[in-house]
N, C-alpha and C. Protein backbone atom coordinates (compact mmCIF):
# COMPACT_ATOMS: atom_id res chain seq x y z
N UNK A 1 -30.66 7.57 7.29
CA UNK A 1 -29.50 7.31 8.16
C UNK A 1 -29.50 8.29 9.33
N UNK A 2 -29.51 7.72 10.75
CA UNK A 2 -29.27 8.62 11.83
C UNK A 2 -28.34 10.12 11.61
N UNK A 3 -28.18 10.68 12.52
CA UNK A 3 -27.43 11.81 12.30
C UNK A 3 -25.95 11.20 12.30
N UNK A 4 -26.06 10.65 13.85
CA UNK A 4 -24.82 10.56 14.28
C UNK A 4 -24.36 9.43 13.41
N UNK A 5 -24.82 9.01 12.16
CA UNK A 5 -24.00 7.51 11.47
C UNK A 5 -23.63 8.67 10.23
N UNK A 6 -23.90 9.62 10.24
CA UNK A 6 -24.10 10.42 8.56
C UNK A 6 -22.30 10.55 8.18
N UNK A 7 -22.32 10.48 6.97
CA UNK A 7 -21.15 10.35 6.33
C UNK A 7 -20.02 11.46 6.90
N UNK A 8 -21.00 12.72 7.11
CA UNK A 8 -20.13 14.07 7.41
C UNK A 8 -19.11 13.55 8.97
N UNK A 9 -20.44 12.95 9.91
CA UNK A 9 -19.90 13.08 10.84
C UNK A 9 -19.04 11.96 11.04
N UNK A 10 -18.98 10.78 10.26
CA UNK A 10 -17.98 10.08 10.38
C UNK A 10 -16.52 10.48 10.08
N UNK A 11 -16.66 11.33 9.21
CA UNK A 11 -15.73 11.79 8.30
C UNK A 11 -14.75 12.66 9.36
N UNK A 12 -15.47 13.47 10.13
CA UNK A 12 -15.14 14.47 11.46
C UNK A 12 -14.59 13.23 12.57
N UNK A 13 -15.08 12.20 12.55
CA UNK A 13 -14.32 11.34 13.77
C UNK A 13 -13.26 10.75 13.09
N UNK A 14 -13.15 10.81 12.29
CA UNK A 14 -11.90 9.72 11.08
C UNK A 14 -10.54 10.92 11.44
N UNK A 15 -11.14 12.43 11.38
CA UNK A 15 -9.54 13.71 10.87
C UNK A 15 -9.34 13.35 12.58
N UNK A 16 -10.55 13.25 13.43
CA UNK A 16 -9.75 13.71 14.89
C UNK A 16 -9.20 12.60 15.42
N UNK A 17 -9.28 11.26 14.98
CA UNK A 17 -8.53 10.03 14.71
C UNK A 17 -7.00 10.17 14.34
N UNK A 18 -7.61 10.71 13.72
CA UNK A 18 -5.85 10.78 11.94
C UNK A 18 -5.12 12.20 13.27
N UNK A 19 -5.80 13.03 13.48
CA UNK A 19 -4.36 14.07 14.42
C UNK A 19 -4.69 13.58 15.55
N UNK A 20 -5.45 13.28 16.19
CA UNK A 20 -4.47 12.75 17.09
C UNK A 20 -3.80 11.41 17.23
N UNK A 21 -3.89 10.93 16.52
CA UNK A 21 -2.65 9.40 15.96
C UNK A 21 -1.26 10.11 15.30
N UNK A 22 -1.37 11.45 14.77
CA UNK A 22 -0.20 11.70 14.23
C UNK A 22 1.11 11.51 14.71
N UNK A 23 0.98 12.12 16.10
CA UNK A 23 2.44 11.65 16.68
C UNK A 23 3.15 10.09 16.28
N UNK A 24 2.07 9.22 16.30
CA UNK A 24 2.76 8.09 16.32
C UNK A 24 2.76 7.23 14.93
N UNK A 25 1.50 7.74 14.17
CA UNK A 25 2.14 7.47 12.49
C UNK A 25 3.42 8.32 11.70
N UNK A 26 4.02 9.47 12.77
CA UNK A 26 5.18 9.99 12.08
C UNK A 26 6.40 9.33 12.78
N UNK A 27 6.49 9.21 13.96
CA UNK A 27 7.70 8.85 14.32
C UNK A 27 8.67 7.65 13.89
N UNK A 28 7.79 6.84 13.11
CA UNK A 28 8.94 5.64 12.03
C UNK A 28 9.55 6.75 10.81
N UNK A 29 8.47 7.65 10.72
CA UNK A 29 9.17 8.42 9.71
C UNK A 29 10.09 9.40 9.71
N UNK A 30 10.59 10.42 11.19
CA UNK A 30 11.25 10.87 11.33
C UNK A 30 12.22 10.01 12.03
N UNK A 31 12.08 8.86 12.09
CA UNK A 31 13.51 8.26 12.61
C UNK A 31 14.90 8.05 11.77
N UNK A 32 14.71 7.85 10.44
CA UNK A 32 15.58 7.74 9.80
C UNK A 32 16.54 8.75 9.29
N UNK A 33 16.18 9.64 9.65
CA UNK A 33 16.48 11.14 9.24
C UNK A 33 17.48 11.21 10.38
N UNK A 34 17.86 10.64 11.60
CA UNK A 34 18.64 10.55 12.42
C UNK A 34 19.11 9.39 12.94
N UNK A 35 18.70 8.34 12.06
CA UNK A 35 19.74 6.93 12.38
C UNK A 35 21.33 6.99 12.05
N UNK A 36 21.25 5.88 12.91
CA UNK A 36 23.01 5.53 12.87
C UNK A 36 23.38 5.33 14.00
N UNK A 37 24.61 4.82 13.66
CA UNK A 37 25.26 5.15 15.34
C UNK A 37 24.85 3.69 16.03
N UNK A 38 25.04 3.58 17.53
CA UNK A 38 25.07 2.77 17.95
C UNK A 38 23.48 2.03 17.97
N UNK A 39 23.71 0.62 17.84
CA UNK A 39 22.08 -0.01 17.80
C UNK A 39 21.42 -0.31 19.16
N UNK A 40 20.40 -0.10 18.99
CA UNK A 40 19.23 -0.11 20.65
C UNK A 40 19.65 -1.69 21.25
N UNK A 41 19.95 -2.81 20.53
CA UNK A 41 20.25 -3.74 21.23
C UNK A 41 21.84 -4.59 21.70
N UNK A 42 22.73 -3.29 21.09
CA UNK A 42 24.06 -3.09 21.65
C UNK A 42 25.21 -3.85 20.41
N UNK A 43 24.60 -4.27 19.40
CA UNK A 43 25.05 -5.60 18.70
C UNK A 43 25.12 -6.96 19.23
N UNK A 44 24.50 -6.95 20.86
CA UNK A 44 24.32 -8.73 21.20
C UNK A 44 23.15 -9.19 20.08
N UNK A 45 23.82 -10.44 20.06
CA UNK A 45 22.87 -11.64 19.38
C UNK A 45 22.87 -12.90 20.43
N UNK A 46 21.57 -12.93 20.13
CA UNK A 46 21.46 -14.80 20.58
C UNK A 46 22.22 -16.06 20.76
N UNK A 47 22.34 -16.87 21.62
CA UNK A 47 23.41 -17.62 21.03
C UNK A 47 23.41 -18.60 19.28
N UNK A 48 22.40 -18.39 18.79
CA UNK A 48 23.04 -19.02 17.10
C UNK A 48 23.32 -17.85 16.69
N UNK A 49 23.50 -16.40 17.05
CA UNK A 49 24.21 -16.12 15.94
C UNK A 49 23.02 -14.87 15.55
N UNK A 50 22.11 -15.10 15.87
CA UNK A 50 20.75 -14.07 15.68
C UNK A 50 20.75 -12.90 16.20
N UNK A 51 20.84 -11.51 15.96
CA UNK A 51 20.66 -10.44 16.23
C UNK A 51 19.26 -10.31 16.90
N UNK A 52 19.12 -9.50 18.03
CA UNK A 52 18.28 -9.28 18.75
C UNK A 52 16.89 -8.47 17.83
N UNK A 53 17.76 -7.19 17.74
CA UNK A 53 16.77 -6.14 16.89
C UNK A 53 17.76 -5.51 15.39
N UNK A 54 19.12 -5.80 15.20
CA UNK A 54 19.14 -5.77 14.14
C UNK A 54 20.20 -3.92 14.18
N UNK A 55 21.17 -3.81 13.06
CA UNK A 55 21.19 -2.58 13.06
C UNK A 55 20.48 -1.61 12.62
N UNK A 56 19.69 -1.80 12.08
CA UNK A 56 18.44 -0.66 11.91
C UNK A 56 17.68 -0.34 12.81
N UNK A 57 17.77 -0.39 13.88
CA UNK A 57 17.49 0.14 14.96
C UNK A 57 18.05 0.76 16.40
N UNK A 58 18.50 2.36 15.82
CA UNK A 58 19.52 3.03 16.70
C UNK A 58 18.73 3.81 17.56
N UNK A 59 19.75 4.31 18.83
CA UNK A 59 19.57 5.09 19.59
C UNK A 59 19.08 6.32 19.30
N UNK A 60 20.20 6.65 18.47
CA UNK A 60 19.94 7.93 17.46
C UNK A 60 18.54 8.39 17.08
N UNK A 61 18.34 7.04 16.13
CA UNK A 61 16.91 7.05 15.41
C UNK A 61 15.87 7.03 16.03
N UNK A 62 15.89 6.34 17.62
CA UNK A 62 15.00 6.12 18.16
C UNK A 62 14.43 7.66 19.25
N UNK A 63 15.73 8.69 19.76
CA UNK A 63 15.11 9.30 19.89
C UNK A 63 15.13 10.39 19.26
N UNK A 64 15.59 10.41 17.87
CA UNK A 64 15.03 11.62 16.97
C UNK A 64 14.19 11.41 16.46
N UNK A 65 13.30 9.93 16.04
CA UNK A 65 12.02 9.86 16.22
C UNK A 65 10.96 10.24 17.34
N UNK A 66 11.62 9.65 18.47
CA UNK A 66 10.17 10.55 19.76
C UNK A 66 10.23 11.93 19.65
N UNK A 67 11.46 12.57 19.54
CA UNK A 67 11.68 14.12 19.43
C UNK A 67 10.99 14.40 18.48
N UNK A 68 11.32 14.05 17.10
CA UNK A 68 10.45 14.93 16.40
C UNK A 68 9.21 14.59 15.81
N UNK A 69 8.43 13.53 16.24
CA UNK A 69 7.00 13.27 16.19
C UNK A 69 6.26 14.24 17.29
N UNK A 70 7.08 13.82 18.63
CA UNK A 70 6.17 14.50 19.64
C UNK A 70 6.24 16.42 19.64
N UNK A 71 7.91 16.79 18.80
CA UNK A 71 7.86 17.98 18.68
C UNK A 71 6.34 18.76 17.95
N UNK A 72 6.12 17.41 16.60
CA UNK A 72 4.50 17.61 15.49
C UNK A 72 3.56 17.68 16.67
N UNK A 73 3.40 16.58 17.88
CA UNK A 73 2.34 16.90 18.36
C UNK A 73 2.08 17.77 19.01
N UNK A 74 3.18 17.97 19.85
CA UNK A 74 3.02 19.42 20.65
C UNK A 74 2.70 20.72 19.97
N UNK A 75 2.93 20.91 18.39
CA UNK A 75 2.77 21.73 17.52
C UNK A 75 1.52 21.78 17.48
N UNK A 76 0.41 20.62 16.50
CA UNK A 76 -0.54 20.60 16.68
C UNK A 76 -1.31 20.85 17.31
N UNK A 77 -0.88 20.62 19.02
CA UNK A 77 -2.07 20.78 20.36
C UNK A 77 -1.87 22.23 20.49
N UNK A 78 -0.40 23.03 20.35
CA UNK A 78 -0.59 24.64 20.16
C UNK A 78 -1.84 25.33 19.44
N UNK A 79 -1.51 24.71 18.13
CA UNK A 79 -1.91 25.28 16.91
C UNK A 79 -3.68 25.25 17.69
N UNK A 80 -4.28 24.18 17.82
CA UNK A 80 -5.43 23.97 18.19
C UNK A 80 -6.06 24.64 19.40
N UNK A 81 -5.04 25.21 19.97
CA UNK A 81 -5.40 25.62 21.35
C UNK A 81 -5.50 27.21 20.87
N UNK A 82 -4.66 27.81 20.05
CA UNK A 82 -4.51 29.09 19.64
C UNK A 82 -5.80 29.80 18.65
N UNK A 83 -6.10 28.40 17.77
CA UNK A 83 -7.16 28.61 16.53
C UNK A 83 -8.81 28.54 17.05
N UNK A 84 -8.76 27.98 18.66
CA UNK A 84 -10.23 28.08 19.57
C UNK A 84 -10.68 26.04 19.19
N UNK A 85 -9.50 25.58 19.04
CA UNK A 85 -10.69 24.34 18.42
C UNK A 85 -10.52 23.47 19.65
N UNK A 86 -9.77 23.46 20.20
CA UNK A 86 -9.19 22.81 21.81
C UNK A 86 -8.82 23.82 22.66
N UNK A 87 -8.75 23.36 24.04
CA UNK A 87 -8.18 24.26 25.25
C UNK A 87 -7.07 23.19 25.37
N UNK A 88 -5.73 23.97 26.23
CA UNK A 88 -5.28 23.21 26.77
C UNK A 88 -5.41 22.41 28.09
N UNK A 89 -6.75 22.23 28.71
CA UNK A 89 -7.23 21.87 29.56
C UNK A 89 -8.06 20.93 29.57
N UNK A 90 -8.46 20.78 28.18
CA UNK A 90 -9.13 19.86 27.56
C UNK A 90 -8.94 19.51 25.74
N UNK A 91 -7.57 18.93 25.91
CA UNK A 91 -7.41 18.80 24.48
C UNK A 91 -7.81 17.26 23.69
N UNK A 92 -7.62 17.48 22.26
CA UNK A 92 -7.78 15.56 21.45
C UNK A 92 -7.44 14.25 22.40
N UNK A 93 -5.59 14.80 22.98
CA UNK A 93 -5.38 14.15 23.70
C UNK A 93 -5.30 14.14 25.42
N UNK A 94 -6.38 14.99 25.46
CA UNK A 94 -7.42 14.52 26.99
C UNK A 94 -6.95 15.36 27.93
N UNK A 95 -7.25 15.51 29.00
CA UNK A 95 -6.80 16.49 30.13
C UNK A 95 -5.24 16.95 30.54
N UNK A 96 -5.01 18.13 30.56
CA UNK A 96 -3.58 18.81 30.95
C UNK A 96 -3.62 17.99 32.51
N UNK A 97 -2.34 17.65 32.95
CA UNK A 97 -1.40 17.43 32.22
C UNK A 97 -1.24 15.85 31.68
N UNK A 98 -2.08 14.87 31.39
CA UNK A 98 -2.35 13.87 30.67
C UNK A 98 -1.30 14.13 29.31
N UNK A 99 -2.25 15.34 28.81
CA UNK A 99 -2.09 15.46 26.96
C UNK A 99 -0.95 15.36 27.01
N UNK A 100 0.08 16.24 27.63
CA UNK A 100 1.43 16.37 26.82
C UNK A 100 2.12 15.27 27.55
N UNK A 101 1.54 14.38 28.50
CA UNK A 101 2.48 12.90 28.40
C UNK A 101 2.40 12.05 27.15
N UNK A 102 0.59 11.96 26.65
CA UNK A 102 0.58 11.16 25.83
C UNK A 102 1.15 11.92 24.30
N UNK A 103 1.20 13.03 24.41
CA UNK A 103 2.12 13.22 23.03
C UNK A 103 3.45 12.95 22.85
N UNK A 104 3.86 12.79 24.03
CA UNK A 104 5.34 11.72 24.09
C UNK A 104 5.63 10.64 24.09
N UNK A 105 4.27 9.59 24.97
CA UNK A 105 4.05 8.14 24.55
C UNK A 105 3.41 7.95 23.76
N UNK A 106 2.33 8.63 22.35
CA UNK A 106 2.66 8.35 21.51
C UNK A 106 3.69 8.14 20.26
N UNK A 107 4.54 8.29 20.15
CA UNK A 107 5.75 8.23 19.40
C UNK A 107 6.37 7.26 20.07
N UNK A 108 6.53 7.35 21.10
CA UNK A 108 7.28 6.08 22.16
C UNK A 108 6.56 4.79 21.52
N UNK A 109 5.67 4.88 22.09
CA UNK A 109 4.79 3.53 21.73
C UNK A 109 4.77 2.69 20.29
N UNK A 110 4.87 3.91 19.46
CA UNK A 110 4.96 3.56 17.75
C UNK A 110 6.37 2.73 17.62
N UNK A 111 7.62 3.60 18.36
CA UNK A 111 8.56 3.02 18.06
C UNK A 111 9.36 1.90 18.80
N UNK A 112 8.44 1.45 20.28
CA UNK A 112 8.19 0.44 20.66
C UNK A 112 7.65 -0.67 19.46
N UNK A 113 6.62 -0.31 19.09
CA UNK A 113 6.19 -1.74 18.20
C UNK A 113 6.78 -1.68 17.37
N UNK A 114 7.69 -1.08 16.51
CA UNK A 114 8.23 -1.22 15.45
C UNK A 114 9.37 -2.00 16.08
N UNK A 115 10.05 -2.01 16.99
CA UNK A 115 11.37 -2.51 17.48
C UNK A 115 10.58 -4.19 17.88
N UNK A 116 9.63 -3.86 18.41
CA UNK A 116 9.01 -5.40 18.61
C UNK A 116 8.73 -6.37 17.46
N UNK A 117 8.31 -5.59 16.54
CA UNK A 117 8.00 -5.96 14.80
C UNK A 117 9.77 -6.68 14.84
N UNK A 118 10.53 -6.05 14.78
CA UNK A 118 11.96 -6.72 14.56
C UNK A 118 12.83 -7.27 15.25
N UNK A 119 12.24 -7.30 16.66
CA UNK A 119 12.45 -8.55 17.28
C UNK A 119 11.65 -9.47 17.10
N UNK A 120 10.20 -9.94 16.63
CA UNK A 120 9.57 -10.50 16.19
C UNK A 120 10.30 -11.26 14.80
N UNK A 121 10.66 -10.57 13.81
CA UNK A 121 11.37 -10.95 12.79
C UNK A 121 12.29 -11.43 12.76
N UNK A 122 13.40 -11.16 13.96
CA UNK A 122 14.81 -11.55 13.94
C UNK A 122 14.62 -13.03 14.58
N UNK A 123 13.32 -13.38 15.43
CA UNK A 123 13.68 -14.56 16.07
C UNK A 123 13.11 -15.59 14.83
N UNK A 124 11.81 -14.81 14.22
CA UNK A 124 11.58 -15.94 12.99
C UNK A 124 13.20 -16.44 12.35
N UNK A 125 13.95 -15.52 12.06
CA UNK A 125 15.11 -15.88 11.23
C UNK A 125 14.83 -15.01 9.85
N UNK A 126 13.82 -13.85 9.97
CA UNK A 126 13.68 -12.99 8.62
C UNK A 126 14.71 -11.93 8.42
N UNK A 127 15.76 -12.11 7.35
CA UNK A 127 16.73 -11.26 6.78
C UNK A 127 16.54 -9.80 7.29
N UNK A 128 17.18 -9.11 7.53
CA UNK A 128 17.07 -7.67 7.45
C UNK A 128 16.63 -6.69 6.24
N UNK A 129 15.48 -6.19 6.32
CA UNK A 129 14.75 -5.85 5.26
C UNK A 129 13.62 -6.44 4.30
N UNK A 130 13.81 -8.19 4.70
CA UNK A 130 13.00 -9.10 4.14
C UNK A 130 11.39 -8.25 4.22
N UNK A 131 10.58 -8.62 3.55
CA UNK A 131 9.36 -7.63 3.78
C UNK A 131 8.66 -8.71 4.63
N UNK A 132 7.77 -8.04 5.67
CA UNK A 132 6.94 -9.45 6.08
C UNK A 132 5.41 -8.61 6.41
N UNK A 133 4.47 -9.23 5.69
CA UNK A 133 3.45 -8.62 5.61
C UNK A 133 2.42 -8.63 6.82
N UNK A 134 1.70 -7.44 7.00
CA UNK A 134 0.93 -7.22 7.94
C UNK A 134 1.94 -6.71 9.40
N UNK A 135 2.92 -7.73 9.72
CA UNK A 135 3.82 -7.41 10.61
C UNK A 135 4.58 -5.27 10.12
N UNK A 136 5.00 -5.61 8.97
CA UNK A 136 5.83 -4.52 8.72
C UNK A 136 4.87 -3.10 8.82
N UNK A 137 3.61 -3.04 8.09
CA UNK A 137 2.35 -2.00 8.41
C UNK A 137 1.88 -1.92 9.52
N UNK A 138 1.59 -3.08 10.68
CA UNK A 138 0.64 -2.70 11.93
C UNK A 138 1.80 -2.68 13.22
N UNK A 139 2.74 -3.37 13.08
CA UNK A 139 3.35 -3.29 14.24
C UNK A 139 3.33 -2.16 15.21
N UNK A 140 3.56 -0.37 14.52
CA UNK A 140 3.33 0.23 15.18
C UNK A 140 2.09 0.57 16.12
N UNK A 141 1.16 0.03 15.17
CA UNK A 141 -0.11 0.44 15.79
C UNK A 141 0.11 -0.33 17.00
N UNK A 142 0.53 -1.49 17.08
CA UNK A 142 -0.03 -2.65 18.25
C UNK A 142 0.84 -1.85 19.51
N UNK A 143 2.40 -1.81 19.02
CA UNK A 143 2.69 -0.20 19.97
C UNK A 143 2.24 0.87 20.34
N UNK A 144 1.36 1.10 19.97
CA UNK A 144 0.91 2.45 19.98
C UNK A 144 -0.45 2.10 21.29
N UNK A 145 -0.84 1.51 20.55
CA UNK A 145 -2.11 0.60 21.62
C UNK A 145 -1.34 0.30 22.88
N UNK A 146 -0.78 -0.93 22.76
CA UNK A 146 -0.40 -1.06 23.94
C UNK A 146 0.15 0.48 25.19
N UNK A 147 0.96 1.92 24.68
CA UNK A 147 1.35 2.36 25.12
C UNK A 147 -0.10 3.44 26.01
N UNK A 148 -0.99 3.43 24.82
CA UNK A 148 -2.08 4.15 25.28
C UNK A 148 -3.53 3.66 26.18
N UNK A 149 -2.92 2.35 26.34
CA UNK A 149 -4.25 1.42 27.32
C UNK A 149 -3.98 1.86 28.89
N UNK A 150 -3.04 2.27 29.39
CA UNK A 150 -3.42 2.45 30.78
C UNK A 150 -4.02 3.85 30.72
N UNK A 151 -4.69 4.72 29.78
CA UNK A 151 -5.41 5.91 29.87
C UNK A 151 -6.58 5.99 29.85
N UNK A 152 -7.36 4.74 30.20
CA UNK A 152 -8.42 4.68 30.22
C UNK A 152 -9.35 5.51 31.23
N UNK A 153 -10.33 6.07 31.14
CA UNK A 153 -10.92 5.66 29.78
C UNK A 153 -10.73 6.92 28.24
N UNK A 154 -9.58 7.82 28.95
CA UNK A 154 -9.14 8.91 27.48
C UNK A 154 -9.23 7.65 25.72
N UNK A 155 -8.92 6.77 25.98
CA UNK A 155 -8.26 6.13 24.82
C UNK A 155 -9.99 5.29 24.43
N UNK A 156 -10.58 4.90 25.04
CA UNK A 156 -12.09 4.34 25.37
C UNK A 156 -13.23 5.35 24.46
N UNK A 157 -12.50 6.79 25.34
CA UNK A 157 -13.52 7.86 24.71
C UNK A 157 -13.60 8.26 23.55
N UNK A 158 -12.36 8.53 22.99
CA UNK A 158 -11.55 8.83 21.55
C UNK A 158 -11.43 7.61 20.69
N UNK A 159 -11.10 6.67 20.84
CA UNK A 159 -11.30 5.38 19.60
C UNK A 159 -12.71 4.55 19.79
N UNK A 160 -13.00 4.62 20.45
CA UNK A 160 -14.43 3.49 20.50
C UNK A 160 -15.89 3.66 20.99
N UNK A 161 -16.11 4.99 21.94
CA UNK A 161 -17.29 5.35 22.56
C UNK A 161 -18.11 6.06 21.18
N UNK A 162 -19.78 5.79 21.38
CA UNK A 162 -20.34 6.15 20.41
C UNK A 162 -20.06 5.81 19.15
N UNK A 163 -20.15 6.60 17.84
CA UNK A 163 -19.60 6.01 16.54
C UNK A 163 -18.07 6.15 16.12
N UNK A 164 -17.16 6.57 17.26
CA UNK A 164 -15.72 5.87 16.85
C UNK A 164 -15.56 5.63 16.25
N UNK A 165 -16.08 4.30 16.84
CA UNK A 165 -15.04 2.56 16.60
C UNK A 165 -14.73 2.89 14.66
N UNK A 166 -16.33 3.61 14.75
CA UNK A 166 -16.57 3.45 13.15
C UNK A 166 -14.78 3.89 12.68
N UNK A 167 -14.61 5.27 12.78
CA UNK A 167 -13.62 5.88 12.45
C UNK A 167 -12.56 5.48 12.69
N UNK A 168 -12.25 4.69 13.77
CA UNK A 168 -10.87 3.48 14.17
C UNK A 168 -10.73 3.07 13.28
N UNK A 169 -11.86 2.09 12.82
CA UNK A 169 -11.59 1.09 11.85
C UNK A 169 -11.09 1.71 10.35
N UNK A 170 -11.66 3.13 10.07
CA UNK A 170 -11.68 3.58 8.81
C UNK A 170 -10.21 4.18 9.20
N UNK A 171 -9.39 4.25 9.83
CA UNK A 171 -8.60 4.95 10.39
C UNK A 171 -7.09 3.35 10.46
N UNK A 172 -7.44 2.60 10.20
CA UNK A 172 -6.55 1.22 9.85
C UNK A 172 -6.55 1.14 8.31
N UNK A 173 -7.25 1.85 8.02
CA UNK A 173 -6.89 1.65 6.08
C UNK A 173 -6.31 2.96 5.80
N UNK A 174 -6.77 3.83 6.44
CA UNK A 174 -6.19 5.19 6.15
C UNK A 174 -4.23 4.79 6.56
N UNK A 175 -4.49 4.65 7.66
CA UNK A 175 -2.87 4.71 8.57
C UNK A 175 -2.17 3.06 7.19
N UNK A 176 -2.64 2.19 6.94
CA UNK A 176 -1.68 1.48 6.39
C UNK A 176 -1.58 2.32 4.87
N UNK A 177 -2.04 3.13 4.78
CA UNK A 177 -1.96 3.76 2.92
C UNK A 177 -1.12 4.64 3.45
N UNK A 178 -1.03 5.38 4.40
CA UNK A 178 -0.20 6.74 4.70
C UNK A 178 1.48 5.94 4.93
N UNK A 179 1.41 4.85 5.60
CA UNK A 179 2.78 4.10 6.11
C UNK A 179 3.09 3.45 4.76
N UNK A 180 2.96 2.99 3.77
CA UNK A 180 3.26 2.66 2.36
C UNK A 180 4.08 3.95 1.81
N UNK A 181 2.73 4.64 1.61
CA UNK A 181 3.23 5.87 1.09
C UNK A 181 4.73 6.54 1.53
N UNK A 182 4.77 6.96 3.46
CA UNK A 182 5.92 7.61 4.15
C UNK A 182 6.92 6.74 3.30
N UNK A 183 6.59 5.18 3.48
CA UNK A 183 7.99 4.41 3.34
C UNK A 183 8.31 4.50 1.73
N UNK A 184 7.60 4.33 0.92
CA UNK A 184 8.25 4.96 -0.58
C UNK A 184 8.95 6.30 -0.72
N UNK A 185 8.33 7.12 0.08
CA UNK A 185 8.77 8.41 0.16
C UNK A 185 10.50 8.19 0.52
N UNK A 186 10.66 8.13 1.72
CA UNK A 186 11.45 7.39 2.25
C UNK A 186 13.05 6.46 1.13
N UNK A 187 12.38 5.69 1.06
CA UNK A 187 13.02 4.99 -0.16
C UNK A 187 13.68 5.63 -1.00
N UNK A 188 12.66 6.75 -1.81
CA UNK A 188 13.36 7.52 -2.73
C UNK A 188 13.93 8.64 -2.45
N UNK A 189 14.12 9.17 -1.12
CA UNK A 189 15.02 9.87 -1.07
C UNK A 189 16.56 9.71 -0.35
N UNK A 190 16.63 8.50 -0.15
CA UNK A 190 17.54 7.43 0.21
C UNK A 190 17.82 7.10 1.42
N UNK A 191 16.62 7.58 2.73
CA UNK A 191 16.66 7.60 4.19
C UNK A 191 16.46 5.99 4.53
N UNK A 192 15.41 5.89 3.88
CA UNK A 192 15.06 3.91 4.23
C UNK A 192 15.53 3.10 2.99
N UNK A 193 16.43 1.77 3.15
CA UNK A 193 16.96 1.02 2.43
C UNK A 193 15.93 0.05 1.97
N UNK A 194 14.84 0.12 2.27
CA UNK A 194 13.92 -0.83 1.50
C UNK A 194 12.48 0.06 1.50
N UNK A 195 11.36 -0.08 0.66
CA UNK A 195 10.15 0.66 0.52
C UNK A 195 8.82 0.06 1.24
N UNK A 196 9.44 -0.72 2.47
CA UNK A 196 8.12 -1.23 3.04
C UNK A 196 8.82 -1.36 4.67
């Protein structure tokens, strides 16, 4: 097996995958920790009667999720910059001052698709909380994507140039086991009303 296919080094593109995605696989999870309050789509509904996005999705929640995901990332890009493994001039997430936008549109972006996930749901006519599969695990990602495509080619270089992609892909089974997991977590400590 080539060098660059060897297990080690996949393994090394999979962690720098996994942190720098962190911002935006945490921010569904620190949102709940500050929901409530008024909902992102005001309580209008549709005319039958259909809620837009639903009350589970507040202001509140929405930006004590960007706050404190992007607070993790900005942590991280410290930590990395202090320990010699990044500069801040050239960090995971790409040239100053790039990086510390995208450690804010990542979390944005996550909790963009999650709100899209439930406007998606609300127009099917799916209950609040109903589970709906594949939708309820990737939505963020497709947020997350969408928020990080005009950085090209930062987002080009880091998910897909050379053996990446490999680690992207290994990096969609990782991120749906970690979002199961948050949301049981979640569940049982009584922040999220359902475990998915």
């Amino acid at each position: 097996m080539p060098d660059a296919l060897s297990a080690g080094s996949v393994l090394m593109d999979l962690m720098r995958v996994v942190v720098t995605l962190l911002p935006a696989m945490t921010a569904n999870t620190f949102a709940p920790f500050f929901g409530g309050g008024m909902p992102v789509d005001f309580g209008k509904a549709r005319k039958d009667g259909r809620r837009y996005l639903g009350d589970g999705k507040t202001w509140r929640g929405l930006f004590g999720g960007v706050s404190g995901a992007a607070l993790l990332g900005i942590s991280l890009f410290l930590v990395l910059h202090i320990t010699g493994v990044s500069s801040i001039e050239d960090s995971l997430w790409g040239p100053f001052p790039i990086n510390l936008l995208l450690l804010i549109l990542l979390p944005i972006g996550s909790l963009f698709g999650d709100m899209l996930g439930s406007f998606i749901k609300r127009a099917l006519n799916r209950p609040r909380g109903k589970k709906t599969p594949l939708l309820d695990q990737w939505d963020y990602i497709i947020g997350t994507i969408i928020f990080i495509l005009p950085f090209y080619p930062w987002w080009y270089d880091t998910f897909i140039a050379e053996n990446a992609w490999i680690a992207s892909l290994l990096f969609l089974a990782v991120a749906f086991l970690a979002h199961t997991v948050a949301n049981w977590i979640g569940y049982w400590i009584g922040v999220k009303k359902e475990p998915w």
